[in-house]
Protein backbone atom coordinates (compact mmCIF):
# COMPACT_ATOMS: atom_id res chain seq x y z
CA UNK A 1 -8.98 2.91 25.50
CA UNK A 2 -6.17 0.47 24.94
CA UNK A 3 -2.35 1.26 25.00
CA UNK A 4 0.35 -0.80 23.00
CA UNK A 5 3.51 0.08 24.48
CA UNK A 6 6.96 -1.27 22.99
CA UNK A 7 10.41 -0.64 21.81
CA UNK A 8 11.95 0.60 18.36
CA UNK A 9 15.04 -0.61 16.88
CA UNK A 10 16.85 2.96 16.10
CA UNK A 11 17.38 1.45 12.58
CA UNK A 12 13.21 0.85 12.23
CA UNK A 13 12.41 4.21 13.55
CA UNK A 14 12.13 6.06 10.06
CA UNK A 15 10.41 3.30 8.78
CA UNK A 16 7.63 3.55 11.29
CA UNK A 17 7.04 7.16 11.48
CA UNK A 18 6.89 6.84 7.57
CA UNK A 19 4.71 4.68 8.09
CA UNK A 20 2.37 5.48 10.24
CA UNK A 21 2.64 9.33 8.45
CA UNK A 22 1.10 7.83 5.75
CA UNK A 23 -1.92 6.10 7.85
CA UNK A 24 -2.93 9.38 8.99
CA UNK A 25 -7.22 9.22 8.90
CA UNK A 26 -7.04 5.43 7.88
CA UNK A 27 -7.22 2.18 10.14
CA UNK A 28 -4.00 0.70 11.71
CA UNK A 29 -4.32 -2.70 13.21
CA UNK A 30 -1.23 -4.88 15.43
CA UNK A 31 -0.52 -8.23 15.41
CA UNK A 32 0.93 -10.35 18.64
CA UNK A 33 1.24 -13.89 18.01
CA UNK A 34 -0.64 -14.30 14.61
CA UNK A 35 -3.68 -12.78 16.51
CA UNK A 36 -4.85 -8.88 15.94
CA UNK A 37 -4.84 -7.13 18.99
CA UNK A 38 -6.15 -3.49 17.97
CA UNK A 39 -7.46 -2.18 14.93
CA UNK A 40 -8.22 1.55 14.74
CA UNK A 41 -8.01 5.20 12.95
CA UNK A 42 -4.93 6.73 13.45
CA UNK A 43 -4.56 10.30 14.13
């Protein structure tokens, strides 16, 4: 299992649970340096 801990701007927080909401049963994937680290179904 991999973790991806960070930080939230309190103005970005609305736009990431809205956005993750809507990824619900589909793949997410993160970037860190131009390189994907993790790409997986969210639940």
């Amino acid at each position: 299992m991999a973790v991806i801990e960070g930080k939230l701007k309190v103005d970005k927080v609305q736009k990431w649970a809205d956005a993750t909401e809507n990824k619900i049963g589909k793949m997410i994937g993160f970037v860190f340096n131009d390189t994907p680290e993790q790409c997986d179904h969210y639940s």
